[in-house]
N, C-alpha and C. Protein backbone atom coordinates (compact mmCIF):
# COMPACT_ATOMS: atom_id res chain seq x y z
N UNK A 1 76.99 123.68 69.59
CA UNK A 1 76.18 122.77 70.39
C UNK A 1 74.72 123.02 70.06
N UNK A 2 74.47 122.23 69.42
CA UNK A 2 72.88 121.91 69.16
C UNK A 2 71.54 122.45 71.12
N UNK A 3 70.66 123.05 70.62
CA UNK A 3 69.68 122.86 71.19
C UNK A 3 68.50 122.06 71.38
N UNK A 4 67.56 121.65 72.56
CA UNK A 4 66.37 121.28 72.34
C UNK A 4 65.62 122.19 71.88
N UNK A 5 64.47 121.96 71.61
CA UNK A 5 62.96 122.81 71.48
C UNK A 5 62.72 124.20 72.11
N UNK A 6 63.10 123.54 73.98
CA UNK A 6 62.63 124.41 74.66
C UNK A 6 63.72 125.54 74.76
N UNK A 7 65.04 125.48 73.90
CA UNK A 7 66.20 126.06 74.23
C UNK A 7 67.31 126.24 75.20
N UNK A 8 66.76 124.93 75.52
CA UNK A 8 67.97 124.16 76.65
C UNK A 8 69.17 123.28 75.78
N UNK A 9 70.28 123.53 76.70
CA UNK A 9 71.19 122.86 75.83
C UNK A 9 71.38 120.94 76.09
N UNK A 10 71.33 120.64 75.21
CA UNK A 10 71.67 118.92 75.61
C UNK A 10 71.64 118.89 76.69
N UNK A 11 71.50 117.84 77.30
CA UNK A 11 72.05 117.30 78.68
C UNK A 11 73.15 116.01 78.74
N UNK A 12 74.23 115.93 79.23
CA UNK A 12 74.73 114.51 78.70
C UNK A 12 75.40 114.03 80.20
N UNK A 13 75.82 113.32 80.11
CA UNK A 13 76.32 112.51 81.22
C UNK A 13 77.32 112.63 82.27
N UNK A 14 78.37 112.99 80.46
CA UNK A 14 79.52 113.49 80.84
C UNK A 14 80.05 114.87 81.42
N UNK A 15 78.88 115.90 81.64
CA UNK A 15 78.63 117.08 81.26
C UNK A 15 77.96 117.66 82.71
N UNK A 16 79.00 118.28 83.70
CA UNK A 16 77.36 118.79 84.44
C UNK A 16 77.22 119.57 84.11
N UNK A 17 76.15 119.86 84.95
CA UNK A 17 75.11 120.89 84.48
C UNK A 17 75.52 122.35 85.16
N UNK A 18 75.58 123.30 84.76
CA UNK A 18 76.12 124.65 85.64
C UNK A 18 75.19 125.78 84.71
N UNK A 19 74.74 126.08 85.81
CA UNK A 19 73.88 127.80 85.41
C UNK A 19 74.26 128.90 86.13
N UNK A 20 74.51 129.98 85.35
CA UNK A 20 75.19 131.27 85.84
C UNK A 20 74.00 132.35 85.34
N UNK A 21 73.96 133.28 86.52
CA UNK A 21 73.46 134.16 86.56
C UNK A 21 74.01 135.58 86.63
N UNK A 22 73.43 136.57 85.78
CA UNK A 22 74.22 138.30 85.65
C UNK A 22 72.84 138.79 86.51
N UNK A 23 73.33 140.05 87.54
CA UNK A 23 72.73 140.78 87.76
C UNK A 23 72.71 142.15 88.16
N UNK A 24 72.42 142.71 87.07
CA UNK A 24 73.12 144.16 86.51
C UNK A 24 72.26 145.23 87.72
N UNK A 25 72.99 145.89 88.43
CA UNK A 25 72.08 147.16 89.07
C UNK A 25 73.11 148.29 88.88
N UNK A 26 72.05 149.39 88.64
CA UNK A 26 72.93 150.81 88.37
C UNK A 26 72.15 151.73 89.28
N UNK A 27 72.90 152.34 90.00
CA UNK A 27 72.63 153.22 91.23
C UNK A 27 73.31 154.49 91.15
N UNK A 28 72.54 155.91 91.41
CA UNK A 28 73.21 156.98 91.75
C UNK A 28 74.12 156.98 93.06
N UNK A 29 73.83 156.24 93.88
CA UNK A 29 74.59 156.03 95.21
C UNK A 29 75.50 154.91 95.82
N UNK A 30 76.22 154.62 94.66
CA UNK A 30 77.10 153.74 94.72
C UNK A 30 77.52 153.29 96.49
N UNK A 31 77.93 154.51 96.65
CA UNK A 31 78.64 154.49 98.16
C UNK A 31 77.70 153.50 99.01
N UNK A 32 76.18 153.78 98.88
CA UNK A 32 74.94 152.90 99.58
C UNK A 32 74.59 151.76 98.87
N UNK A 33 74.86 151.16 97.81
CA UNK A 33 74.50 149.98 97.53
C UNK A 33 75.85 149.61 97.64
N UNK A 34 76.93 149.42 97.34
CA UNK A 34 78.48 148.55 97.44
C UNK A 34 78.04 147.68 98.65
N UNK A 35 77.66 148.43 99.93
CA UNK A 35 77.55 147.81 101.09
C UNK A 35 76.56 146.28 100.84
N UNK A 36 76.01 146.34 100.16
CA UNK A 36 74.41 145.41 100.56
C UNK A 36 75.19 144.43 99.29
N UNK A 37 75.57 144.69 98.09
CA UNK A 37 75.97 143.94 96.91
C UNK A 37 77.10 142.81 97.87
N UNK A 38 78.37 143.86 98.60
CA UNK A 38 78.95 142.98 98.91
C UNK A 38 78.81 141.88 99.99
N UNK A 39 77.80 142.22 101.02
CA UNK A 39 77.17 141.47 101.84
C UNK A 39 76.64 140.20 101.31
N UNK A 40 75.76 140.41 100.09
CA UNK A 40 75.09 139.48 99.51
C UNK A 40 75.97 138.52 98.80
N UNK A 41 76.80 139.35 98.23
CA UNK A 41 77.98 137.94 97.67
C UNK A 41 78.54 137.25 98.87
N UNK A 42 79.03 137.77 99.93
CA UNK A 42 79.89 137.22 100.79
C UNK A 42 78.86 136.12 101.41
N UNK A 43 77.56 136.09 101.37
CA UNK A 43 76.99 135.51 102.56
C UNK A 43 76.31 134.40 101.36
N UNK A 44 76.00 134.56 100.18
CA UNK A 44 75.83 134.08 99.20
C UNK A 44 76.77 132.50 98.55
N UNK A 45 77.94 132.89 98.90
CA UNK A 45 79.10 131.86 98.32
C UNK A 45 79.31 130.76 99.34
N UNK A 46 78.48 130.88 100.78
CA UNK A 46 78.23 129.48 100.93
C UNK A 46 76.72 128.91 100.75
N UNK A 47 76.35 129.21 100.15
CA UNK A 47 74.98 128.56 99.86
C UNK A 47 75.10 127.41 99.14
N UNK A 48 74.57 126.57 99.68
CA UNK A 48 74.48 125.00 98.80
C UNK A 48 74.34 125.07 97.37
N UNK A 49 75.41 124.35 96.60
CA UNK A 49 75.19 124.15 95.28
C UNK A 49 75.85 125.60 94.43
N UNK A 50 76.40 126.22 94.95
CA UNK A 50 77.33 127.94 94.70
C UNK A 50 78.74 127.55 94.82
N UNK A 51 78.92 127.77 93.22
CA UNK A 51 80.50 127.08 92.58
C UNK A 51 81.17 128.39 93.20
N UNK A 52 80.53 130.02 92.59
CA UNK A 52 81.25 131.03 92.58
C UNK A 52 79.90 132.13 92.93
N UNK A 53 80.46 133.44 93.26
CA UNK A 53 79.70 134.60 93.09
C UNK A 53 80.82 135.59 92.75
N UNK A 54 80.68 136.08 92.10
CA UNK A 54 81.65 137.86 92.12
C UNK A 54 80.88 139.29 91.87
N UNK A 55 81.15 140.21 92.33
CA UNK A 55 80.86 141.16 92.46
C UNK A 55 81.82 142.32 91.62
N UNK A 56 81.20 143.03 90.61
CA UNK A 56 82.28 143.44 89.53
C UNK A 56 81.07 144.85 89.50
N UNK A 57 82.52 145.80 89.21
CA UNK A 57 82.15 147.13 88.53
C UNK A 57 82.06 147.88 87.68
N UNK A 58 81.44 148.36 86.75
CA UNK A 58 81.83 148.48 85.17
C UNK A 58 82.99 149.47 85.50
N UNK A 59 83.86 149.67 84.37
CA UNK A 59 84.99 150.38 83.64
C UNK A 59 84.64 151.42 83.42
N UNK A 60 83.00 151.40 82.57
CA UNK A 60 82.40 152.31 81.58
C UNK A 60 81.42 153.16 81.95
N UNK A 61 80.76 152.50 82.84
CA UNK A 61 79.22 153.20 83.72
C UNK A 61 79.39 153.81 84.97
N UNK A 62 79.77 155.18 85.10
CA UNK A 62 79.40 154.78 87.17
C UNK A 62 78.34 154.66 87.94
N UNK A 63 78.58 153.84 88.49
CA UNK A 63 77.47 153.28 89.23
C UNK A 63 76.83 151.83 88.58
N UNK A 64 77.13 151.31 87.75
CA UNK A 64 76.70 149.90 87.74
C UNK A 64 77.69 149.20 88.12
N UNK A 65 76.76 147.93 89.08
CA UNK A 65 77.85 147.21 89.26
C UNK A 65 76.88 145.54 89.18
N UNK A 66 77.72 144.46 88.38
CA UNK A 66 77.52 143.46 88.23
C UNK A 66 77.37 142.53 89.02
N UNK A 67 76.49 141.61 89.58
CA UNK A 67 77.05 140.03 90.17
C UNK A 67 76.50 139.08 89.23
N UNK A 68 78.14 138.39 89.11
CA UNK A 68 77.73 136.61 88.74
C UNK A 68 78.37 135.93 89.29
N UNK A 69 77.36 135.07 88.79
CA UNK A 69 77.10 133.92 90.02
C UNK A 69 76.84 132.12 89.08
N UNK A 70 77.50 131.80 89.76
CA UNK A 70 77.61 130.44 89.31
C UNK A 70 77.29 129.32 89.89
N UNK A 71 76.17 128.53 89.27
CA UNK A 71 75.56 127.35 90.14
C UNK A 71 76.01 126.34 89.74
N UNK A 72 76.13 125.29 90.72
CA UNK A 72 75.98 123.73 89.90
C UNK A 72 75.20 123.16 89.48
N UNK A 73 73.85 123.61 89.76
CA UNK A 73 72.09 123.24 89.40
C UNK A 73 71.52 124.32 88.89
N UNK A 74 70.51 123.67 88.15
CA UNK A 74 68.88 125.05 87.95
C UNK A 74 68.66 124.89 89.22
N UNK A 75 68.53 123.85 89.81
CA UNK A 75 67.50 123.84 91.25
C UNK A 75 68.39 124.62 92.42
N UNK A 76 70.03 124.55 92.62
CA UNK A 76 70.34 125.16 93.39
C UNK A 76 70.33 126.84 92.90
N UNK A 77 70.15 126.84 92.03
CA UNK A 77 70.13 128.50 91.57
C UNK A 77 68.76 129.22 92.06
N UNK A 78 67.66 128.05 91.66
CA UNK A 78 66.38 128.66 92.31
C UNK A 78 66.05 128.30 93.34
N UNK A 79 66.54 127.75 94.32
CA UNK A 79 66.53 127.54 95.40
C UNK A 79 67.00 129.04 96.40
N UNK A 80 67.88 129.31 95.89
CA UNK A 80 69.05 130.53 96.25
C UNK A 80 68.11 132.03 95.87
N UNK A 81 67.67 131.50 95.17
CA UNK A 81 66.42 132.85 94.34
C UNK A 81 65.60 133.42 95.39
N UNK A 82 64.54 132.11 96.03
CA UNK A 82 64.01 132.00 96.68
C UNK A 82 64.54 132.01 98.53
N UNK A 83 65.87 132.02 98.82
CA UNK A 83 66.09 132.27 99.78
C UNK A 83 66.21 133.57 100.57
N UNK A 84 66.34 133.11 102.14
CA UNK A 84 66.18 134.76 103.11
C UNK A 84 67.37 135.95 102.66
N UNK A 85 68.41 135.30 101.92
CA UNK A 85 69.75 135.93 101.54
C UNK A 85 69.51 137.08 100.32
N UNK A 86 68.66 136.34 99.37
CA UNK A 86 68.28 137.05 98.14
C UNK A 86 66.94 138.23 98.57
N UNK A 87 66.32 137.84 99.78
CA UNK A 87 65.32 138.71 99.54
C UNK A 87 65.27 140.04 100.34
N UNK A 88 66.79 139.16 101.47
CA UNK A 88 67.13 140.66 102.19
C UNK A 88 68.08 141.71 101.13
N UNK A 89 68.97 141.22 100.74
CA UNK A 89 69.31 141.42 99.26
C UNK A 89 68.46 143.09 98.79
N UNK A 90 67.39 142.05 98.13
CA UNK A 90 66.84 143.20 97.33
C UNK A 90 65.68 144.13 98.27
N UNK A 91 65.87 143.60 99.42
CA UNK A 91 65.31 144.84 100.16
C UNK A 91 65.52 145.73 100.51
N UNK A 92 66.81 145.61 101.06
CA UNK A 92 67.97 146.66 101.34
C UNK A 92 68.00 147.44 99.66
N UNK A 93 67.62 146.90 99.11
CA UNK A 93 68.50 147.75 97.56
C UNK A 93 67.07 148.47 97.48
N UNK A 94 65.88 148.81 98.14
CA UNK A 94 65.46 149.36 97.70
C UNK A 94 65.52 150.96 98.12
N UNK A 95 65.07 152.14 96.91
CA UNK A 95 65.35 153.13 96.83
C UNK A 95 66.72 153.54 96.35
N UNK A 96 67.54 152.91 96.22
CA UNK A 96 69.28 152.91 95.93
C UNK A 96 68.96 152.49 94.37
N UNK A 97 68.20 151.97 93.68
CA UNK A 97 68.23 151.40 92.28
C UNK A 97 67.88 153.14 91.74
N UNK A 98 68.41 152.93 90.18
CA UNK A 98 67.98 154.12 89.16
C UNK A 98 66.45 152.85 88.55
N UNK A 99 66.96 151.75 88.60
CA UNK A 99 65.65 150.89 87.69
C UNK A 99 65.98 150.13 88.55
N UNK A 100 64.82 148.76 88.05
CA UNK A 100 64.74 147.28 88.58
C UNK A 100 65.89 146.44 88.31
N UNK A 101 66.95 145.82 88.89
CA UNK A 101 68.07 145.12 88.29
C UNK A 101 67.79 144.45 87.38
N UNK A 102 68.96 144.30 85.87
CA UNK A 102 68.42 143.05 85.07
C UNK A 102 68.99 142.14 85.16
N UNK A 103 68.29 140.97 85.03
CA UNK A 103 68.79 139.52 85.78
C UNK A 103 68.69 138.92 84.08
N UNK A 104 69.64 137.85 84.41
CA UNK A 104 69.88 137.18 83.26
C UNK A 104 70.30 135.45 83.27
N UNK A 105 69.42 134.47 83.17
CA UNK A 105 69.75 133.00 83.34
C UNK A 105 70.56 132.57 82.24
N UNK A 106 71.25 132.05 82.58
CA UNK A 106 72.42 131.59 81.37
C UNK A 106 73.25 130.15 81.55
N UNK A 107 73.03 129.37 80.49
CA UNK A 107 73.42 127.82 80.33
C UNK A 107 74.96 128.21 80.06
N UNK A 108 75.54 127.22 81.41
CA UNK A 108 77.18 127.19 81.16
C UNK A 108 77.57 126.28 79.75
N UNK A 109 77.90 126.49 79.23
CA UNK A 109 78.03 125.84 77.78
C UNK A 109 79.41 125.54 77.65
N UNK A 110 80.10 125.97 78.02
CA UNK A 110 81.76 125.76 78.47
C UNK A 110 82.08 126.04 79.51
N UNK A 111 81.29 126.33 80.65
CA UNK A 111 82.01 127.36 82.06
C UNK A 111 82.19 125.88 83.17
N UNK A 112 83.33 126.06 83.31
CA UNK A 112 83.94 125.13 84.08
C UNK A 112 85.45 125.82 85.05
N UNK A 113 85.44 125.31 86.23
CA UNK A 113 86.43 125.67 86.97
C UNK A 113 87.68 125.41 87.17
N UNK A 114 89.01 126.34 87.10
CA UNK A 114 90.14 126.03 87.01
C UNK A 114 90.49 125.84 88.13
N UNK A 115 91.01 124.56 88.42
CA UNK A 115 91.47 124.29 89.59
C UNK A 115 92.51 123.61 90.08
């Protein structure tokens, strides 16, 4: 699939639009962040325009643990960014991080729901 300029993918008609987000945090205190990660997904997956959220743990790392998250919009994704959910979120996470989480925007290019 071809890109524009700006490195957005096509837009077409037939096609919605879905943006998914990774957001990687790795913590010495697992036991104290699980609590706030899973809060945030649970309270997260009804937010307008939120296909999915999951909450995943690496295999390989202890103590990182993943959320993605799946929008039907850019706008409902940053909408959700900007909400009271996300910012209690990362308030609670503070002091519990080893670093700053890495966040990652990502064009669904095939991600579609089995249903």
């Amino acid at each position: 699939m071809d890109s524009q300029p700006d490195g957005n993918p096509p837009e077409t008609a037939s096609e919605p639009e879905v943006t998914i987000v990774t957001m990687v945090f790795e913590t010495a205190e697992p036991e104290r962040l699980l609590p706030v990660l899973s809060k945030y997904v649970v309270v997260s997956r009804g937010q307008p325009g939120c296909r999915n959220i999951d909450l995943t743990a690496s295999a390989t790392v202890t103590g990182r643990f993943v959320v993605i998250e799946k929008w039907a919009s850019a706008a409902a994704q940053q909408a959700h960014f900007d909400s009271p959910d996300m910012v209690e979120m990362a308030t609670a996470c503070t002091g519990l991080l080893k670093a700053p989480p890495r966040i990652d925007l990502l064009f669904g290019i095939s991600a579609h729901d089995l249903a």
